[in-house]
Protein backbone atom coordinates (compact mmCIF):
# COMPACT_ATOMS: atom_id res chain seq x y z
CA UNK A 1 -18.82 -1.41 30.81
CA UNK A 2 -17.39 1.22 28.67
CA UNK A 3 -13.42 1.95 28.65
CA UNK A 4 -13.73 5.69 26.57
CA UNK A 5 -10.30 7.55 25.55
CA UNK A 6 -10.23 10.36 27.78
CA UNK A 7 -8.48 11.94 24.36
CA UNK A 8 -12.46 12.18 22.95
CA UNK A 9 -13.09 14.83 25.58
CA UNK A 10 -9.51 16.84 25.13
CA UNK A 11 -10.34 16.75 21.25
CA UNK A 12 -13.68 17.47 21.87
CA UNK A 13 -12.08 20.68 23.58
CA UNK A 14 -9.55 21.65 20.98
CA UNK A 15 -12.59 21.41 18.25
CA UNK A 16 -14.77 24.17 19.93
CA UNK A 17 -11.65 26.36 20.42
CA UNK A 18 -10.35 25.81 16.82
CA UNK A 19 -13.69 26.29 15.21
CA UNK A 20 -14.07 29.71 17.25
CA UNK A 21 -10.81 30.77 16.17
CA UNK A 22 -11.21 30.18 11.91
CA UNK A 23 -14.86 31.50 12.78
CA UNK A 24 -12.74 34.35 13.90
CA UNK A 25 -10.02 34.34 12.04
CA UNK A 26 -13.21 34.39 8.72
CA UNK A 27 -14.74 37.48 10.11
CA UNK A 28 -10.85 39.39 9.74
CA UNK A 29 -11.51 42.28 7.42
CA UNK A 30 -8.29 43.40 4.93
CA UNK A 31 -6.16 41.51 3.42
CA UNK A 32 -5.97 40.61 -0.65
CA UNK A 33 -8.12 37.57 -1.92
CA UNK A 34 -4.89 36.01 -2.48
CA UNK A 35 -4.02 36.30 1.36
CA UNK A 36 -7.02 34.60 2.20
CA UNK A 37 -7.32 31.88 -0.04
CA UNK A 38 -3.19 31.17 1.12
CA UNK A 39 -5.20 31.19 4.67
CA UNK A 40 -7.54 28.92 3.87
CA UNK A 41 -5.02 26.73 2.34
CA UNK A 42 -2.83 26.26 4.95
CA UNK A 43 -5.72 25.38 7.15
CA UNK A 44 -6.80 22.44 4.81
CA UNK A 45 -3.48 21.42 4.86
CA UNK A 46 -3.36 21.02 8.77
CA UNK A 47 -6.69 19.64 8.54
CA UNK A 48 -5.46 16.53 6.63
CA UNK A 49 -4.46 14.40 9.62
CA UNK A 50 -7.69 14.73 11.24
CA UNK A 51 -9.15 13.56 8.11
CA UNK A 52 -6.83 10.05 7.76
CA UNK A 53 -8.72 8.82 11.16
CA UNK A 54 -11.89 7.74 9.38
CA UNK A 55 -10.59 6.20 7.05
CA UNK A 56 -10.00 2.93 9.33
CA UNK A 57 -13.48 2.39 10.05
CA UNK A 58 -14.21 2.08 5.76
CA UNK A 59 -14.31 -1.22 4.36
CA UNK A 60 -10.96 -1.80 2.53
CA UNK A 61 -7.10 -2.67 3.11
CA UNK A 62 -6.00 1.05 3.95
CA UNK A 63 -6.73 0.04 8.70
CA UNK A 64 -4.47 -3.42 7.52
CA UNK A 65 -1.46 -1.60 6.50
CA UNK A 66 1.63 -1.34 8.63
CA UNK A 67 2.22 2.53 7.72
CA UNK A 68 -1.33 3.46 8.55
CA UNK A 69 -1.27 1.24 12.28
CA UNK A 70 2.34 2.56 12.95
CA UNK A 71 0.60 6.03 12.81
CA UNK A 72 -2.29 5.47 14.88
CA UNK A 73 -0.26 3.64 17.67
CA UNK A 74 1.45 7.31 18.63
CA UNK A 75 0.59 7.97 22.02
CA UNK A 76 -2.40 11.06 21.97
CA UNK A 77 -2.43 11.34 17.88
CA UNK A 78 -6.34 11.23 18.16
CA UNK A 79 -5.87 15.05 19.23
CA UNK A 80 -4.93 16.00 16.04
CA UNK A 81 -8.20 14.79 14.82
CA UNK A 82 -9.72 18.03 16.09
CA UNK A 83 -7.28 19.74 13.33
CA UNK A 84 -10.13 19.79 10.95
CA UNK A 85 -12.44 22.25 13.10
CA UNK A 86 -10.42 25.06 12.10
CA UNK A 87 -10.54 24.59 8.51
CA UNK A 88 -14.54 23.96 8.55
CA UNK A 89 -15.06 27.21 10.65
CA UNK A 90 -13.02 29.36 7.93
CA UNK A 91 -14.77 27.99 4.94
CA UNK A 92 -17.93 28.31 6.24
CA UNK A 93 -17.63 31.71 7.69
CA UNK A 94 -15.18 33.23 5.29
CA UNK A 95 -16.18 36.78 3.65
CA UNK A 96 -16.64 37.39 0.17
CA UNK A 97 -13.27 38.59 -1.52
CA UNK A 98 -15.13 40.89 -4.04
CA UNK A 99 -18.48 42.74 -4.81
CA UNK A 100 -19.49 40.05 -7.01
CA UNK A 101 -18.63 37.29 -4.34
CA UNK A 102 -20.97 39.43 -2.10
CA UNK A 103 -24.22 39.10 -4.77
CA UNK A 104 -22.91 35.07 -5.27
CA UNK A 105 -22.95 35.11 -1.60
CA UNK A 106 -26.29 36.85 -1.19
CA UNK A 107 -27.44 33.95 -4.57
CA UNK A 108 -27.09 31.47 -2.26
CA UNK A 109 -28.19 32.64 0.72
CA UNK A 110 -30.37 29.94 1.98
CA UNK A 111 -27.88 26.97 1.19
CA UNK A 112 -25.34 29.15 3.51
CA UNK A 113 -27.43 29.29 6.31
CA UNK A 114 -28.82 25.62 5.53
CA UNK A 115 -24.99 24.60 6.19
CA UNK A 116 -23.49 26.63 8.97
CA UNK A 117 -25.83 25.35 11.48
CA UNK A 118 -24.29 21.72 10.47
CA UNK A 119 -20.54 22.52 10.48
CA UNK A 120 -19.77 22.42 14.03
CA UNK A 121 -21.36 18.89 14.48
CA UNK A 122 -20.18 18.17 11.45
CA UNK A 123 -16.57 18.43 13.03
CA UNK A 124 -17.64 16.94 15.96
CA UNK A 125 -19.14 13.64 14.45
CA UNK A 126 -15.61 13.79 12.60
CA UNK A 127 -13.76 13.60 15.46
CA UNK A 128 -16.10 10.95 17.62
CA UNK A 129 -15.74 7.89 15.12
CA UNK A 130 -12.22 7.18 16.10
CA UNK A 131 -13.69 6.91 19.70
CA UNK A 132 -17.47 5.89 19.88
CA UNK A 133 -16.83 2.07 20.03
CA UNK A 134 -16.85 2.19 23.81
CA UNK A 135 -20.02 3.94 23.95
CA UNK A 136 -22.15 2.02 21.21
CA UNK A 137 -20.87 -1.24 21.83
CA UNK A 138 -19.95 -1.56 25.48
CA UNK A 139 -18.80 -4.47 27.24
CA UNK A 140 -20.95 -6.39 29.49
CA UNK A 141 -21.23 -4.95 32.47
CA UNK A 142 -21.27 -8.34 34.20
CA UNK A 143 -17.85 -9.42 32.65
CA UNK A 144 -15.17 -11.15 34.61
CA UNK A 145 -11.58 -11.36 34.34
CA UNK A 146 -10.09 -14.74 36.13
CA UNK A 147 -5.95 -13.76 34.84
CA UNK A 148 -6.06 -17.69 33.76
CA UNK A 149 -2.37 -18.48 32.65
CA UNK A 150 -2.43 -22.03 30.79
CA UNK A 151 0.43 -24.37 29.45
CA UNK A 152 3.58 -22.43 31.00
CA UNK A 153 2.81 -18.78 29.78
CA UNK A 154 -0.03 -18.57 27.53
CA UNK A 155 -2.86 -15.91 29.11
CA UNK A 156 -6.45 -17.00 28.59
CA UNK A 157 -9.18 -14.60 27.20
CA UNK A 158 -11.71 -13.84 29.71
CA UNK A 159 -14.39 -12.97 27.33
CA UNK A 160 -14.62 -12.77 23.92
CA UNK A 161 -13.23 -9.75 23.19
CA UNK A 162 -10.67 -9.67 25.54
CA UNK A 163 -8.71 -12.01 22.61
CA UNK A 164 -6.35 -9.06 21.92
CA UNK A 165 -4.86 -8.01 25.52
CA UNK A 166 -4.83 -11.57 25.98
CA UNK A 167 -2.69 -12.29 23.10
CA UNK A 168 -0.68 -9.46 24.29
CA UNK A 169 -0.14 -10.10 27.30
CA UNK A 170 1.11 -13.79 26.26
CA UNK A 171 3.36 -12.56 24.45
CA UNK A 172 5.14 -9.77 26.49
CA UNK A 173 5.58 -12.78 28.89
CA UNK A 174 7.36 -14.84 26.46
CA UNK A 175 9.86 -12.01 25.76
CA UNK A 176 10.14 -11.18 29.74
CA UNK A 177 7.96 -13.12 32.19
CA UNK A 178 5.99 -9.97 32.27
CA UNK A 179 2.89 -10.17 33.82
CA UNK A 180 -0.12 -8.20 33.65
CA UNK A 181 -3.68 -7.82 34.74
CA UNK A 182 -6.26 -8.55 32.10
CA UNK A 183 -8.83 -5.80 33.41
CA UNK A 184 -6.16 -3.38 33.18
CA UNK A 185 -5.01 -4.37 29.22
CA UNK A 186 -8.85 -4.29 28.35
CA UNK A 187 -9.06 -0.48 29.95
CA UNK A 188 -5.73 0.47 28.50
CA UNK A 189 -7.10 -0.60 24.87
CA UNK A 190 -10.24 0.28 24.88
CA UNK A 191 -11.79 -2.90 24.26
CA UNK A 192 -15.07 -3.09 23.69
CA UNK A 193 -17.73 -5.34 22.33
CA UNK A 194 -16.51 -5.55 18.82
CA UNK A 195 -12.92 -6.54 20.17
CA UNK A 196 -9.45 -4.28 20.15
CA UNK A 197 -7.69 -1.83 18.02
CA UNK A 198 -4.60 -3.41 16.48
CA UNK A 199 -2.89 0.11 16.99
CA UNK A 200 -4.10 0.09 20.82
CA UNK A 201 -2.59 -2.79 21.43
CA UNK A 202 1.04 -1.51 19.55
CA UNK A 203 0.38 1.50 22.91
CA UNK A 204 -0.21 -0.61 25.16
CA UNK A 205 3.09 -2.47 24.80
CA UNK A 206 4.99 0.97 23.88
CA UNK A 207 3.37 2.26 27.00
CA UNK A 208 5.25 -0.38 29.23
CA UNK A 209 8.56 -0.10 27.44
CA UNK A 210 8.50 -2.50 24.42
CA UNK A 211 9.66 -1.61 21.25
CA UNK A 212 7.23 -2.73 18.57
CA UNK A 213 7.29 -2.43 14.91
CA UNK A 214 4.02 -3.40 12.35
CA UNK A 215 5.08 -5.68 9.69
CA UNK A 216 2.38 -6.70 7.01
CA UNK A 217 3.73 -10.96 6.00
CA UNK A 218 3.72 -12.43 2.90
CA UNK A 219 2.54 -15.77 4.65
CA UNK A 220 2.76 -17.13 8.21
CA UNK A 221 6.66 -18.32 7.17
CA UNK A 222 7.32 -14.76 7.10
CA UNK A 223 5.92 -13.65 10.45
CA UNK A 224 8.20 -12.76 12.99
CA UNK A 225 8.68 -14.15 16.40
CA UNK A 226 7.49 -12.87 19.03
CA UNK A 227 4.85 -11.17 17.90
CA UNK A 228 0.90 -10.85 17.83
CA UNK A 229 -0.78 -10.77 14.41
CA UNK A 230 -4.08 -10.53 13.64
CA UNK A 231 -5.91 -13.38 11.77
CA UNK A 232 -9.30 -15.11 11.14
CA UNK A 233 -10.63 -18.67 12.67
CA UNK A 234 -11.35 -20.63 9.82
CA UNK A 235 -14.62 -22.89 10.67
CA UNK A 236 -13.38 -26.34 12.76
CA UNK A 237 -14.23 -29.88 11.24
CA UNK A 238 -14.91 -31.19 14.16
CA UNK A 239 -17.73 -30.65 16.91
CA UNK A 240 -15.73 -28.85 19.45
CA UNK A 241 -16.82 -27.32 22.63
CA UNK A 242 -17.76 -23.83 22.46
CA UNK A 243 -16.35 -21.07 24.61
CA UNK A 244 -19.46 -18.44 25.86
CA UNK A 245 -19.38 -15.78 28.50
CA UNK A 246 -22.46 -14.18 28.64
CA UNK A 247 -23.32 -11.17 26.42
CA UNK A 248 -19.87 -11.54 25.38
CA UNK A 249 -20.01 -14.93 23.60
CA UNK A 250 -17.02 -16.72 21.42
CA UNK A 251 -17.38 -19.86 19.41
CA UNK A 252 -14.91 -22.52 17.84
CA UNK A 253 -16.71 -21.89 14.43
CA UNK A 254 -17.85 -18.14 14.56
CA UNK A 255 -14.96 -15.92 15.40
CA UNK A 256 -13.89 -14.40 12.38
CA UNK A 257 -11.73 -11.86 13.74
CA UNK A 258 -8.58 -12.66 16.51
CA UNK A 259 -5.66 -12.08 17.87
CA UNK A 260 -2.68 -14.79 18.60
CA UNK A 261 0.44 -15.06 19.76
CA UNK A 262 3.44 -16.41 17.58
CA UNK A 263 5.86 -17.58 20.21
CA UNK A 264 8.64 -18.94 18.75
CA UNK A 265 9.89 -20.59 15.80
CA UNK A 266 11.90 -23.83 15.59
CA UNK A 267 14.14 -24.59 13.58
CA UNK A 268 12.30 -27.19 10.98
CA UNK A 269 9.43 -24.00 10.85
CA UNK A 270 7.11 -25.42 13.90
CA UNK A 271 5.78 -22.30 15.21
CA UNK A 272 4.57 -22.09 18.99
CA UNK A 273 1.44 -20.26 19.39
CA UNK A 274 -0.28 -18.73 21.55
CA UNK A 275 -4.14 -18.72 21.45
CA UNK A 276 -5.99 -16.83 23.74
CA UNK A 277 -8.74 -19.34 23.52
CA UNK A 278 -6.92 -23.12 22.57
CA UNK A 279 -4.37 -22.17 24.52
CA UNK A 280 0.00 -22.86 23.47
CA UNK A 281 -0.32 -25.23 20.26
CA UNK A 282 3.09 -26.45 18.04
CA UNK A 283 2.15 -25.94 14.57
CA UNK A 284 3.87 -26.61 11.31
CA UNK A 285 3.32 -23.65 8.39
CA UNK A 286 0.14 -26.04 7.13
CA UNK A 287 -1.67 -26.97 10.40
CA UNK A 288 -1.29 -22.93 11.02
CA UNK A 289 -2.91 -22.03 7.85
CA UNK A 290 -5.64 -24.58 7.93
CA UNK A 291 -6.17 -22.95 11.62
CA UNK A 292 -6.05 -19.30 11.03
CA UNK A 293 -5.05 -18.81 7.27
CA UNK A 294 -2.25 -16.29 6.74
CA UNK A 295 -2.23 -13.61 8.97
CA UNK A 296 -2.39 -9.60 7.37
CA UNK A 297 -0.56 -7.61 10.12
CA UNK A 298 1.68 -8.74 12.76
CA UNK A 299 3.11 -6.34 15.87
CA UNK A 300 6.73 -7.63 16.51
CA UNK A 301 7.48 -7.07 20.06
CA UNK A 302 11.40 -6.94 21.42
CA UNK A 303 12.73 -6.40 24.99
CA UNK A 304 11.76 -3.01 26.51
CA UNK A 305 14.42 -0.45 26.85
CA UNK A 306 16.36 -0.07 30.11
C-alpha cells in the first residue's frame, strides 16, 4: 500500500522540460563569456532550493529545525525541486567561451561524454528522494484502520506507523471536536512504513484550515499546548503488553521514533497527553520525560480560520 505525492510525477515533468531548455539554452551561439557565465549563475542560483530537499534525509539536526520544517510544509514546494535540472543541463552542455576552452574541451573529451549520459538521472534521482518512501517502504497492503477514539478524544493508531495522523488527528479534536478518518490522514501524509513526515503532517492540518507554527522547545515545560511534537519512547521498566499489527509491528520497548499529542496544560504543569498508542495520560514535567524525554520539534495547532 503505497500513498506517492502525485507532485513526484509533476516534478518529474518540469525536470525533462527544464533540462531540455538549459540543454538549449547551452547550445545558444553569441554572446561574451561574461554573458554566459552571468547565465550560468543565475541558474545555480535558482537551482538552490531544489538542492535544500536532500538535505532532510542526512543524518544531522538540519530535518529537526523549525525553519527548515516550516519550509517543507508549503503546499507543492517539492516542485521546485525540479529547479536544479536546468542548471545541470547548462553546465553540462555549455560551449567553450574561447579557442583554448575548445582544445581543454577536446583534453577532456572522454570524461565529457563519461558525464552527460549521467546528468539527466542525475537530476532525476535528485528530485525522487524527497518522494521514494512510499515506493521502497510501502505499507502493508493488508493494513486496517478501525477510527478507535479512546478516553474522551484521544484517536488510536491503527498500525504502527499510523502514530503521526493519529496524533494529529487527536489533537485537531481537542482544539475543535474535529473528526477525521484515519485512512484518509495516512493518504494525505504519505505515510509509509518508516512512519510520517513532520512537515506532512504541518499540510495536513494547514490543508483543513488550522494555523500551525513549528517551534523547536527547550524542554517539555516549554512546549506549547495544543500541539503534536515529535519524541522518542524511552525503553519501559516493566513487562508491558506489546502492540503488533502485522508487517507493521509497534512495541512498548522498540519505538524509537513517535508522535504525541500535548493536550493541555494545568496549572501546577500536569500536561494531558495524547498517545496514539497508551492512549490520554496526566503527566507531571518528570513522568513525561522519563516517558518520552524532551521532545525536539513541536507543531502548535490553533483554531482554523473562518
Amino acid at each position: 500500500m503505497s500513498f506517492i505525492n502525485i507532485n513526484w510525477y509533476i516534478s518529474l515533468a518540469f525536470c525533462l522540460i527544464f533540462f531540455i531548455s538549459g540543454r538549449q539554452l547551452a547550445d545558444v551561439q553569441g554572446g561574451s563569456p561574461r554573458t554566459r557565465g552571468t547565465v550560468g549563475l543565475i541558474l545555480l542560483f535558482l537551482a538552490v532550493p531544489s538542492l535544500l530537499f536532500p538535505f532532510a534525509y542526512i543524518p544531522g539536526a538540519f530535518a529537526a529545525s523549525a525553519w527548515y520544517n516550516t519550509f517543507r510544509s508549503i503546499n507543492r514546494i517539492e516542485l521546485f525541486s525540479s529547479l536544479i535540472a536546468p542548471a545541470v543541463g547548462y553546465a553540462t552542455y555549455r560551449n567553450p567561451d574561447s579557442a583554448y576552452g575548445a582544445y581543454r574541451t577536446s583534453a577532456q573529451a572522454p570524461f565529457a561524454r563519461a558525464i552527460k549520459p549521467l546528468a539527466f538521472p542525475f537530476c532525476v534521482l535528485l528530485i525522487s528522494v524527497n518522494f521514494i518512501g512510499p515506493v521502497v517502504r510501502p505499507l502493508d497492503k493488508a493494513s486496517e484502520f478501525n477510527d478507535l477514539w479512546v478516553d474522551n478524544g484521544v484517536y488510536i493508531q491503527s498500525i504502527g506507523p499510523s502514530g503521526g495522523p493519529a496524533a494529529l488527528i487527536s489533537a485537531m479534536h481537542g482544539i475543535n471536536s474535529y473528526v477525521d478518518d484515519e485512512y484518509n490522514a495516512v493518504k494525505g501524509t504519505y505515510t509509509d512504513r518508516a512512519g510520517t513526515e513532520f512537515w506532512y503532517l504541518a499540510r495536513y492540518a494547514l490543508n483543513r484550515g488550522y494555523r500551525t507554527k513549528f517551534i523547536k522547545p527547550q524542554s517539555v515545560e516549554d512546549a506549547p499546548v495544543p500541539s503534536v511534537v515529535r519524541v522518542s519512547r524511552l525503553p519501559a521498566d516493566d513487562d508491558g503488553p506489546d502492540y503488533t499489527d502485522g508487517a507493521d509491528s509497534v512495541t512498548r520497548r522498540s519505538r524509537p521514533n513517535t508522535y504525541i499529542a500535548l493536550l493541555k496544560r494545568s496549572g501546577n504543569g500536569t500536561i494531558t497527553v495524547g498517545d496514539p498508542l497508551e492512549g490520554r495520560l496526566a503527566l507531571d514535567p518528570g513522568e513525561f520525560k522519563s516517558l518520552y524525554g524532551d521532545p525536539d520539534l513541536a507543531l502548535a495547532l490553533s483554531a482554523p480560520r473562518y
